[in-house]
PDB file of N, CA and C in Angstrom:
ATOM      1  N   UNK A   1      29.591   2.743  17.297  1.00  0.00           N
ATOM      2  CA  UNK A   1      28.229   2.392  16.954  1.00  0.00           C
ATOM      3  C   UNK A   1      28.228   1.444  15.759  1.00  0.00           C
ATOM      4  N   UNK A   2      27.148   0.691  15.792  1.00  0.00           N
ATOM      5  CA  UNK A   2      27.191  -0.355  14.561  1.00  0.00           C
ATOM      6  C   UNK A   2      25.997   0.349  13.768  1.00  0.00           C
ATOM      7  N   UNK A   3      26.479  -0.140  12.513  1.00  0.00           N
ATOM      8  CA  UNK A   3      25.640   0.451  11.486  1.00  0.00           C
ATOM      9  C   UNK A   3      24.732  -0.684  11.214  1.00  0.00           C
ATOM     10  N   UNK A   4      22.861  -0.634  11.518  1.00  0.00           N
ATOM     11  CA  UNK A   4      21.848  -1.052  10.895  1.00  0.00           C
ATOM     12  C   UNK A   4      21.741  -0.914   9.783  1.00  0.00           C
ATOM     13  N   UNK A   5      21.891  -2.361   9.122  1.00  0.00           N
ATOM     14  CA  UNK A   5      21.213  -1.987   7.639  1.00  0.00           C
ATOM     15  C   UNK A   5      19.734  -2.658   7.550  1.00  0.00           C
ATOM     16  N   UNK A   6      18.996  -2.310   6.566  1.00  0.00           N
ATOM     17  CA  UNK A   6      17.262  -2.908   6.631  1.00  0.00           C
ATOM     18  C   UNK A   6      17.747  -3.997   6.251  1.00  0.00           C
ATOM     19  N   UNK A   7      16.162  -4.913   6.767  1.00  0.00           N
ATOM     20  CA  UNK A   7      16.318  -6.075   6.252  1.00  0.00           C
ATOM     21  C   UNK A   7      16.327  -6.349   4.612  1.00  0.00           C
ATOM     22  N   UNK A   8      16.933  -7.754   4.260  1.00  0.00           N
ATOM     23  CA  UNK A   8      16.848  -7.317   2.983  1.00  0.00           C
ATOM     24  C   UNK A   8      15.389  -8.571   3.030  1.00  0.00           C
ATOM     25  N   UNK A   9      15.137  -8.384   1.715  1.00  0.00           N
ATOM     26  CA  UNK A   9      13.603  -8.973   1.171  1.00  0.00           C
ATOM     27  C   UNK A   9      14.374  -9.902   0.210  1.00  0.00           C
ATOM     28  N   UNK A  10      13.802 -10.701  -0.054  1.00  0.00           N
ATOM     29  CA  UNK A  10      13.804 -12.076  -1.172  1.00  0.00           C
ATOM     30  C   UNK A  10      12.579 -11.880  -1.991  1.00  0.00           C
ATOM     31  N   UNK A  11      12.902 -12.059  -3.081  1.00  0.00           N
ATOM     32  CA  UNK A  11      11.708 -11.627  -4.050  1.00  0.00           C
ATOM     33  C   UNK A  11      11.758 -12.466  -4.646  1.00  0.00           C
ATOM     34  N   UNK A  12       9.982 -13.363  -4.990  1.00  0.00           N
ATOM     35  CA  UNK A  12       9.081 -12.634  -4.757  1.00  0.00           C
ATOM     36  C   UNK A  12       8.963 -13.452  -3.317  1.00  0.00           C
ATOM     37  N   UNK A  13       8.343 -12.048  -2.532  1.00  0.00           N
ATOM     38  CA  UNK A  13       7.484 -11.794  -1.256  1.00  0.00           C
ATOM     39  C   UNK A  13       6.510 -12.145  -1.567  1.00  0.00           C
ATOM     40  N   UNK A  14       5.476 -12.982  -0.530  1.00  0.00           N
ATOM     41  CA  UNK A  14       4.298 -13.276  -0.532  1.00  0.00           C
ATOM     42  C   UNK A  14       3.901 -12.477   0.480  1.00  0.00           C
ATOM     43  N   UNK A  15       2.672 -12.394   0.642  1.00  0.00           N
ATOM     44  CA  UNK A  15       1.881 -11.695   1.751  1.00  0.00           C
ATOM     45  C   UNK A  15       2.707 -10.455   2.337  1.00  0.00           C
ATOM     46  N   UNK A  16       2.971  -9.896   1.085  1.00  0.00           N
ATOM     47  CA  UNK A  16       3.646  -8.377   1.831  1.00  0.00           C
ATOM     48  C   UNK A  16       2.611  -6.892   1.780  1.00  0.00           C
ATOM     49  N   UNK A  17       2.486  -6.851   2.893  1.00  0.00           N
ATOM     50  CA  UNK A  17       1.691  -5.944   3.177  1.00  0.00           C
ATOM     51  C   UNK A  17       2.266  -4.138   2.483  1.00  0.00           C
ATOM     52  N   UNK A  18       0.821  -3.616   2.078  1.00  0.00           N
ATOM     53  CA  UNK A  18       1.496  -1.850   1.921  1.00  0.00           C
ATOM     54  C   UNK A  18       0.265  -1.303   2.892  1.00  0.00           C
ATOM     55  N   UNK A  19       0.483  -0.471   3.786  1.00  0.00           N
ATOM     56  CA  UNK A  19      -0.428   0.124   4.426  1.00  0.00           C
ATOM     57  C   UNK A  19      -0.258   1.543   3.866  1.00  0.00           C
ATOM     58  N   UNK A  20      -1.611   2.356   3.150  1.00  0.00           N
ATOM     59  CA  UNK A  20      -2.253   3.181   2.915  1.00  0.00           C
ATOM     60  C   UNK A  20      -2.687   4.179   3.680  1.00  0.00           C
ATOM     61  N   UNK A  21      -2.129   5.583   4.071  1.00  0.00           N
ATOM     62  CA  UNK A  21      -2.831   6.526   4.981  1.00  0.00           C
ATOM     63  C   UNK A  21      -3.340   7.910   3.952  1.00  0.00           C
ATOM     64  N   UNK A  22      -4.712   8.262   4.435  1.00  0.00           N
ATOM     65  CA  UNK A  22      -5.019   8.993   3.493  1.00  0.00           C
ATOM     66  C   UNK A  22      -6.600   9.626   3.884  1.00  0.00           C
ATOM     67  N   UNK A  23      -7.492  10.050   3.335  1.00  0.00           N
ATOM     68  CA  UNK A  23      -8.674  11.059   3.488  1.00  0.00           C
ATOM     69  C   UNK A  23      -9.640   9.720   3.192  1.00  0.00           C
ATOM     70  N   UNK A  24     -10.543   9.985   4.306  1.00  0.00           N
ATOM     71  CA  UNK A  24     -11.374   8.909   4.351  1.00  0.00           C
ATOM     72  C   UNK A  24     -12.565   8.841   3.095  1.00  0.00           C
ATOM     73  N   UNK A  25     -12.272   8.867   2.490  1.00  0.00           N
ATOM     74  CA  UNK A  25     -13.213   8.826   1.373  1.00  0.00           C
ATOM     75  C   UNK A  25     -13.471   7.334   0.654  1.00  0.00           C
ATOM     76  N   UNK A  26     -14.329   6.898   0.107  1.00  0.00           N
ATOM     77  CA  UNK A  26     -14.434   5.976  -0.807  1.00  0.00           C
ATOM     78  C   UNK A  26     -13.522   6.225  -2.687  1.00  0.00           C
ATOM     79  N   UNK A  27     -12.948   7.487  -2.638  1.00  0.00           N
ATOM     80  CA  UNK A  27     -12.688   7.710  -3.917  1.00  0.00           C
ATOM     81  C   UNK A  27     -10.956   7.053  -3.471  1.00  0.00           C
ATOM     82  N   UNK A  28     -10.563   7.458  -2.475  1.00  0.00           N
ATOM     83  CA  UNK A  28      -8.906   6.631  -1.784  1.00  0.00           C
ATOM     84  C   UNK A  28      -9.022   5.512  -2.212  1.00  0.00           C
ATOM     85  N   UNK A  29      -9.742   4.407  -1.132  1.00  0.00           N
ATOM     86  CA  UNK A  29     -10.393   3.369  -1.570  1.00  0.00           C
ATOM     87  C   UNK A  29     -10.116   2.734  -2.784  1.00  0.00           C
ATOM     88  N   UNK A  30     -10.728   3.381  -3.582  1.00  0.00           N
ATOM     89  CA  UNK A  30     -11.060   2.955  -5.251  1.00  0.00           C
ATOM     90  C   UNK A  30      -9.521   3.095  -5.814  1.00  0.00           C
ATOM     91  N   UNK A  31      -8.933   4.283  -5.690  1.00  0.00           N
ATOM     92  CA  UNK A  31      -7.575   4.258  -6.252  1.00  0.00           C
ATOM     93  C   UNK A  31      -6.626   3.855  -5.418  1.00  0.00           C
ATOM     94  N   UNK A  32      -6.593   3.146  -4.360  1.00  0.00           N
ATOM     95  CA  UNK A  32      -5.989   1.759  -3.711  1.00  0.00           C
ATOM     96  C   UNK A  32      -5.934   0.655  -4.094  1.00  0.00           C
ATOM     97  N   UNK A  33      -7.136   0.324  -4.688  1.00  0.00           N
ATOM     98  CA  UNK A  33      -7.429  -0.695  -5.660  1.00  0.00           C
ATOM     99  C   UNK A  33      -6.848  -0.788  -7.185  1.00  0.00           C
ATOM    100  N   UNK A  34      -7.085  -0.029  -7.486  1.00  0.00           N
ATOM    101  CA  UNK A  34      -7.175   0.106  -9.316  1.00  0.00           C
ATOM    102  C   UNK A  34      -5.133   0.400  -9.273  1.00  0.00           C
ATOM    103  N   UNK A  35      -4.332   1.190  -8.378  1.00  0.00           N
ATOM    104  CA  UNK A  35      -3.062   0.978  -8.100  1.00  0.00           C
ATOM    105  C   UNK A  35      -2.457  -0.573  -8.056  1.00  0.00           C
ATOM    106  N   UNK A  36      -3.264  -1.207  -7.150  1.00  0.00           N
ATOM    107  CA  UNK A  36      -2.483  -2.684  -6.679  1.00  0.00           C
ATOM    108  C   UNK A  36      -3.277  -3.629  -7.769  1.00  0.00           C
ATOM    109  N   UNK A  37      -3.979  -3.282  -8.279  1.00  0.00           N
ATOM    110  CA  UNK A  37      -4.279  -4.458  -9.767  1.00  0.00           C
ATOM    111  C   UNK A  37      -3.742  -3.751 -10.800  1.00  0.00           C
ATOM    112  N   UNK A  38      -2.931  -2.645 -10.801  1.00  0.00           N
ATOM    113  CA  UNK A  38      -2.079  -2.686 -11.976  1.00  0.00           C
ATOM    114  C   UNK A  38      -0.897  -3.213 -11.906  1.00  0.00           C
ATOM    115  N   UNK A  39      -1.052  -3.131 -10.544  1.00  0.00           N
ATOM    116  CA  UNK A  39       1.286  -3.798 -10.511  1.00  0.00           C
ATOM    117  C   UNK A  39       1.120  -4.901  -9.766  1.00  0.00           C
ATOM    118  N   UNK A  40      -0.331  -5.047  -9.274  1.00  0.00           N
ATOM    119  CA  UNK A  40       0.034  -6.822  -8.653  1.00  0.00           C
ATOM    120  C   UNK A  40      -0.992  -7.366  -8.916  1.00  0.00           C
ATOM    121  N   UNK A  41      -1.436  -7.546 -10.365  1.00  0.00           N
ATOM    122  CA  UNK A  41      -2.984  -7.957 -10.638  1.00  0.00           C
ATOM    123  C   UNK A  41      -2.875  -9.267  -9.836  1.00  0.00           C
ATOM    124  N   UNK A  42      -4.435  -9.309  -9.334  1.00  0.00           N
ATOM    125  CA  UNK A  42      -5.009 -10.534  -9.110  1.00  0.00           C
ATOM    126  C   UNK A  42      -4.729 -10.587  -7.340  1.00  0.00           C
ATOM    127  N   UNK A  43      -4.160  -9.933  -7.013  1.00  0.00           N
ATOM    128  CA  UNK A  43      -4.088  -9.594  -5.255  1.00  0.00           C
ATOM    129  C   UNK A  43      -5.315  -9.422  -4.569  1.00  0.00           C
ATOM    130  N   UNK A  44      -5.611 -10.406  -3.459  1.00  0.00           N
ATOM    131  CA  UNK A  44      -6.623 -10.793  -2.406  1.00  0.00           C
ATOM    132  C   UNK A  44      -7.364  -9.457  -2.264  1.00  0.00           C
ATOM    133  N   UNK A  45      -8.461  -9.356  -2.469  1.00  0.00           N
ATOM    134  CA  UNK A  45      -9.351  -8.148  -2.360  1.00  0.00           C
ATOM    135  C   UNK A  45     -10.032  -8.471  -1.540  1.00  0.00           C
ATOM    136  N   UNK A  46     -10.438  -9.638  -0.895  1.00  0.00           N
ATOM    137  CA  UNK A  46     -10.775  -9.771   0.141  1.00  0.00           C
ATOM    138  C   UNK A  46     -10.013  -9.754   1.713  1.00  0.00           C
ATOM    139  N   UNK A  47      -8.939  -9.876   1.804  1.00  0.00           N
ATOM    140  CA  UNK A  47      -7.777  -9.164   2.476  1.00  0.00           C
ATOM    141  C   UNK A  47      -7.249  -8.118   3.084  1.00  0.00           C
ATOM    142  N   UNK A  48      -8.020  -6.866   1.958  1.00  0.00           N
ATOM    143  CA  UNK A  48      -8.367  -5.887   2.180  1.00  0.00           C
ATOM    144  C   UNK A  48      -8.676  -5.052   3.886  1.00  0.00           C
ATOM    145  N   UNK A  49      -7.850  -4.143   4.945  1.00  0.00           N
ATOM    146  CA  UNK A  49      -8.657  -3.619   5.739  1.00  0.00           C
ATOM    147  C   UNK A  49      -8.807  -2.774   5.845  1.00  0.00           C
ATOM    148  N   UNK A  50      -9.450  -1.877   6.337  1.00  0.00           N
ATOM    149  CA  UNK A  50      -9.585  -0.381   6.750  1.00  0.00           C
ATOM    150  C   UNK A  50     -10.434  -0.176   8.096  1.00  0.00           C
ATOM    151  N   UNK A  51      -9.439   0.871   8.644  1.00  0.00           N
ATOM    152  CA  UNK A  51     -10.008   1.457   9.661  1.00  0.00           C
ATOM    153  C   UNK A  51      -9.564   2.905   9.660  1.00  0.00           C
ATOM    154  N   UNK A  52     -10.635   3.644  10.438  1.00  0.00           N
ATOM    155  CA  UNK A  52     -10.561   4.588  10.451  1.00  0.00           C
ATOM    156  C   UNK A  52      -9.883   5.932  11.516  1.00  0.00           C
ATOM    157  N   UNK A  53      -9.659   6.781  11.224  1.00  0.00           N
ATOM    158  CA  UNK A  53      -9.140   7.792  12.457  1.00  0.00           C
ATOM    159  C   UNK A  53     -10.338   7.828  13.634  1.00  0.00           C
ATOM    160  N   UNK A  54     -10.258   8.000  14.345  1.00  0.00           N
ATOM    161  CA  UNK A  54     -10.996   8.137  15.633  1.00  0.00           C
ATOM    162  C   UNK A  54     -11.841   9.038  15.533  1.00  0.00           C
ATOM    163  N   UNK A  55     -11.733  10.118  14.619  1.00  0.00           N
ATOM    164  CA  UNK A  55     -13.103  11.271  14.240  1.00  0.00           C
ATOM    165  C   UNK A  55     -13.667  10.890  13.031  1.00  0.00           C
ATOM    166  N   UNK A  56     -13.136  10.000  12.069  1.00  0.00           N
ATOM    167  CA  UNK A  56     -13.442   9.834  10.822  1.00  0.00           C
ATOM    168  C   UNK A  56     -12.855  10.653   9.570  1.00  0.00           C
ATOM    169  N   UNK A  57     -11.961  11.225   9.814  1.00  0.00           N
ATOM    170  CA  UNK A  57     -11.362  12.131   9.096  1.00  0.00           C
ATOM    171  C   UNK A  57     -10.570  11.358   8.263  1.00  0.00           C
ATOM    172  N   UNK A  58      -9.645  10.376   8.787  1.00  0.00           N
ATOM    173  CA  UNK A  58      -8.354   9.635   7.919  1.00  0.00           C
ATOM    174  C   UNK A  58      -8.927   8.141   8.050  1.00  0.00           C
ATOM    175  N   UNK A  59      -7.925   7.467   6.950  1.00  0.00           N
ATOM    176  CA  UNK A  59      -8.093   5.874   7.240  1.00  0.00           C
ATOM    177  C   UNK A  59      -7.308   5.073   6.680  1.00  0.00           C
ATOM    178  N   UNK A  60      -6.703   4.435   6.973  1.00  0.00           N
ATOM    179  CA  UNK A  60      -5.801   3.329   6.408  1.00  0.00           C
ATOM    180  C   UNK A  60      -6.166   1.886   5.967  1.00  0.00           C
ATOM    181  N   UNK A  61      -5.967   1.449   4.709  1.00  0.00           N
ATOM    182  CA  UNK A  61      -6.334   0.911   3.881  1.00  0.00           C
ATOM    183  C   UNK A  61      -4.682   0.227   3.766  1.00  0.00           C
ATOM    184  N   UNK A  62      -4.980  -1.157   4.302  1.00  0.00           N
ATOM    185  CA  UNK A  62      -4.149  -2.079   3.877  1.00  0.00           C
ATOM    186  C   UNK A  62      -4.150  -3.093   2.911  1.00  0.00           C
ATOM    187  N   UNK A  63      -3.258  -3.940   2.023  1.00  0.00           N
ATOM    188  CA  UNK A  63      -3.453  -4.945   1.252  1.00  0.00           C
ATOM    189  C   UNK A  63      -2.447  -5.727   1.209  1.00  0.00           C
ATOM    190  N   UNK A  64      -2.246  -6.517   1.064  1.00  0.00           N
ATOM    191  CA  UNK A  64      -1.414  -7.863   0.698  1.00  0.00           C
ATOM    192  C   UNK A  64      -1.165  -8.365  -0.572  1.00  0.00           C
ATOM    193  N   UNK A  65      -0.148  -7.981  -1.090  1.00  0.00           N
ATOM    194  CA  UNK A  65       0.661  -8.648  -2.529  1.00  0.00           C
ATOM    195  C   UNK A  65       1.779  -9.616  -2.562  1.00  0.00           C
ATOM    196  N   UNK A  66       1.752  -9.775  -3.745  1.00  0.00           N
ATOM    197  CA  UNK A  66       3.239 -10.824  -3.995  1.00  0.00           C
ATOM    198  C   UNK A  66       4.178  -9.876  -4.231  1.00  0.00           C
ATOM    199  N   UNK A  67       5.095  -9.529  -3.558  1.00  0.00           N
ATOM    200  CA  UNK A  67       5.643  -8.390  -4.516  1.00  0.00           C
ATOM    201  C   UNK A  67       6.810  -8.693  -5.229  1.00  0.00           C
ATOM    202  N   UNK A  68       7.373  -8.760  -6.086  1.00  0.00           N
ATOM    203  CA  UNK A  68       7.641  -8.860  -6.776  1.00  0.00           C
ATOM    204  C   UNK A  68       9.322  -8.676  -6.993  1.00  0.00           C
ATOM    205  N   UNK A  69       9.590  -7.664  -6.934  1.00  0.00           N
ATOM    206  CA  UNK A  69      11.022  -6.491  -6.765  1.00  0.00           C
ATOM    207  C   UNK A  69      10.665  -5.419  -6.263  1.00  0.00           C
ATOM    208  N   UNK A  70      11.459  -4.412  -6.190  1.00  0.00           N
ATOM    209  CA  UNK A  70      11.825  -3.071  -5.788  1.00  0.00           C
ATOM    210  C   UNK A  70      11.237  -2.292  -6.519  1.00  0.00           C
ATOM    211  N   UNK A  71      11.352  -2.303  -8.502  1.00  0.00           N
ATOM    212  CA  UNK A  71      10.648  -1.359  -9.095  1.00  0.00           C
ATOM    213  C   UNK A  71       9.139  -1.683  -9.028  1.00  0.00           C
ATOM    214  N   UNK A  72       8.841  -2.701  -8.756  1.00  0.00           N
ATOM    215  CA  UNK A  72       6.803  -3.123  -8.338  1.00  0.00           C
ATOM    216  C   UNK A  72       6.716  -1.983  -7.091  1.00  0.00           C
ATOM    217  N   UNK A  73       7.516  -2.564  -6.299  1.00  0.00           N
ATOM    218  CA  UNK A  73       6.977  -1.590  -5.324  1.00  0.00           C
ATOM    219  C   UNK A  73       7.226   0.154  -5.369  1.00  0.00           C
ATOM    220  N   UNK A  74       8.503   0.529  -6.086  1.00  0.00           N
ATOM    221  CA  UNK A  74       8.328   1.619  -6.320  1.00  0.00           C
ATOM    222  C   UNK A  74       7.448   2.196  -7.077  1.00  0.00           C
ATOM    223  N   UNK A  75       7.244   1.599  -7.916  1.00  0.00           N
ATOM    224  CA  UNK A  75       6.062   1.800  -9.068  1.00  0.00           C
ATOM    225  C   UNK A  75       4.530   2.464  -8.252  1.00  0.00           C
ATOM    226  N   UNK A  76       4.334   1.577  -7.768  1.00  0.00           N
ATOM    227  CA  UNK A  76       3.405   1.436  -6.831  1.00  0.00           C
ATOM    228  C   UNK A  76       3.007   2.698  -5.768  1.00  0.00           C
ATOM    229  N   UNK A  77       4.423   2.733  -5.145  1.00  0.00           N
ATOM    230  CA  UNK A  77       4.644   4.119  -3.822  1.00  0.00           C
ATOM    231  C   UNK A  77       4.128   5.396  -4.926  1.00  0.00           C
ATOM    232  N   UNK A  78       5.093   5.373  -6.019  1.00  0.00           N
ATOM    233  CA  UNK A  78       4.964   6.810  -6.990  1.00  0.00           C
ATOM    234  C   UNK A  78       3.351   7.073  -7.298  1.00  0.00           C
ATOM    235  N   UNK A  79       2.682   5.856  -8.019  1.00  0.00           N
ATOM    236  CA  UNK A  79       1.337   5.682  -8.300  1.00  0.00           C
ATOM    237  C   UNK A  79       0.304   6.494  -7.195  1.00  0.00           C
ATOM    238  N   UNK A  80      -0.008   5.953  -6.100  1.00  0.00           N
ATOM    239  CA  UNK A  80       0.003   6.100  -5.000  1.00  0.00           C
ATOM    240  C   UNK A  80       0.156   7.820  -4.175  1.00  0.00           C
ATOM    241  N   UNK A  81       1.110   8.299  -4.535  1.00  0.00           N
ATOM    242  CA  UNK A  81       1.367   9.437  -4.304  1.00  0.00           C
ATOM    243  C   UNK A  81       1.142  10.663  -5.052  1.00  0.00           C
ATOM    244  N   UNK A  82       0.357  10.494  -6.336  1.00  0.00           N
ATOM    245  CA  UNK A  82      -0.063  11.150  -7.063  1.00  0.00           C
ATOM    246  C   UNK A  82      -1.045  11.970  -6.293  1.00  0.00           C
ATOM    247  N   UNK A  83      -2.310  11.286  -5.816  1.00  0.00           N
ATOM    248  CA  UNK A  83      -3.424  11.699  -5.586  1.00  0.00           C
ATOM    249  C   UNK A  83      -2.963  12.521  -4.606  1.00  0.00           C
ATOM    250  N   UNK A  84      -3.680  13.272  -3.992  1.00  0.00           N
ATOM    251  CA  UNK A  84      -3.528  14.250  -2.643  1.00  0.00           C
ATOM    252  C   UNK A  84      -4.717  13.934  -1.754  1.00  0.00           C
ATOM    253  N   UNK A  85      -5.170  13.380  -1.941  1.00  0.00           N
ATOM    254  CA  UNK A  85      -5.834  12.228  -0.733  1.00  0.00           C
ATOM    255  C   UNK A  85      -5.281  10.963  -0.221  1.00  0.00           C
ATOM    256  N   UNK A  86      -3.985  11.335  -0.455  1.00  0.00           N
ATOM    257  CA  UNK A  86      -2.668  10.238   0.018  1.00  0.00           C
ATOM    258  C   UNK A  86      -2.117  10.779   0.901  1.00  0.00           C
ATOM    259  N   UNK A  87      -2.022  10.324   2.035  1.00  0.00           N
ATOM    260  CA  UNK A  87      -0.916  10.854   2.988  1.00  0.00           C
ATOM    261  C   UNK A  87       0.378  10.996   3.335  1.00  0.00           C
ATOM    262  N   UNK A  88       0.142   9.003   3.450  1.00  0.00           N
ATOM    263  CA  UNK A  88       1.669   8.285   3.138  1.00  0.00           C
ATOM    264  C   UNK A  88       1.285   6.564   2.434  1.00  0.00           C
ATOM    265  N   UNK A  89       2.577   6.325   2.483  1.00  0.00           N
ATOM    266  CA  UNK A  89       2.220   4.725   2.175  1.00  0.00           C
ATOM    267  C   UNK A  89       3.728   4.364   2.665  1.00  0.00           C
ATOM    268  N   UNK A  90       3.308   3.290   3.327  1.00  0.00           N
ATOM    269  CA  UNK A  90       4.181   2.580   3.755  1.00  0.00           C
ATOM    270  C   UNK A  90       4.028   0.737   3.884  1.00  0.00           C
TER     271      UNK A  90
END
């Protein structure tokens, strides 16, 4: 068997997406935001999507950054995972 390794990234990434899964609330939302303008101020807020689970229960909240390196984005995942209206992020 051959061993897959991930792709690697060149930094900085433009238009790199983090998709957001989490409790459909407007308070997610808000700390989706206030996360990606601390570690990638100035990122397209209009860019922004969300859709929702099929009952309305969950919703994913995507955005688009420059990213930067590895610790931006880890920074970011940890941030992110605080709340418990976080599901995942990927």
């Amino acid at each position: 068997m051959t061993e897959q390794k991930p792709p690697k990234i060149e930094f900085p990434c433009e238009n790199y997406p983090i998709k957001v899964l989490g409790d459909a609330d407007a308070e997610m939302h808000t700390l989706v935001i206030e996360v990606m303008e601390r570690h990638a101020p100035g990122f397209d807020q209009a860019r922004i999507t969300v859709n929702e689970s099929s009952k309305g229960r969950f919703q994913s909240v995507t955005v688009w950054i420059t990213a930067t390196g590895i610790e931006q984005l880890t920074a970011i995942h940890d941030d992110l995972r605080i709340s418990k209206k976080i599901r995942m992020v990927m």
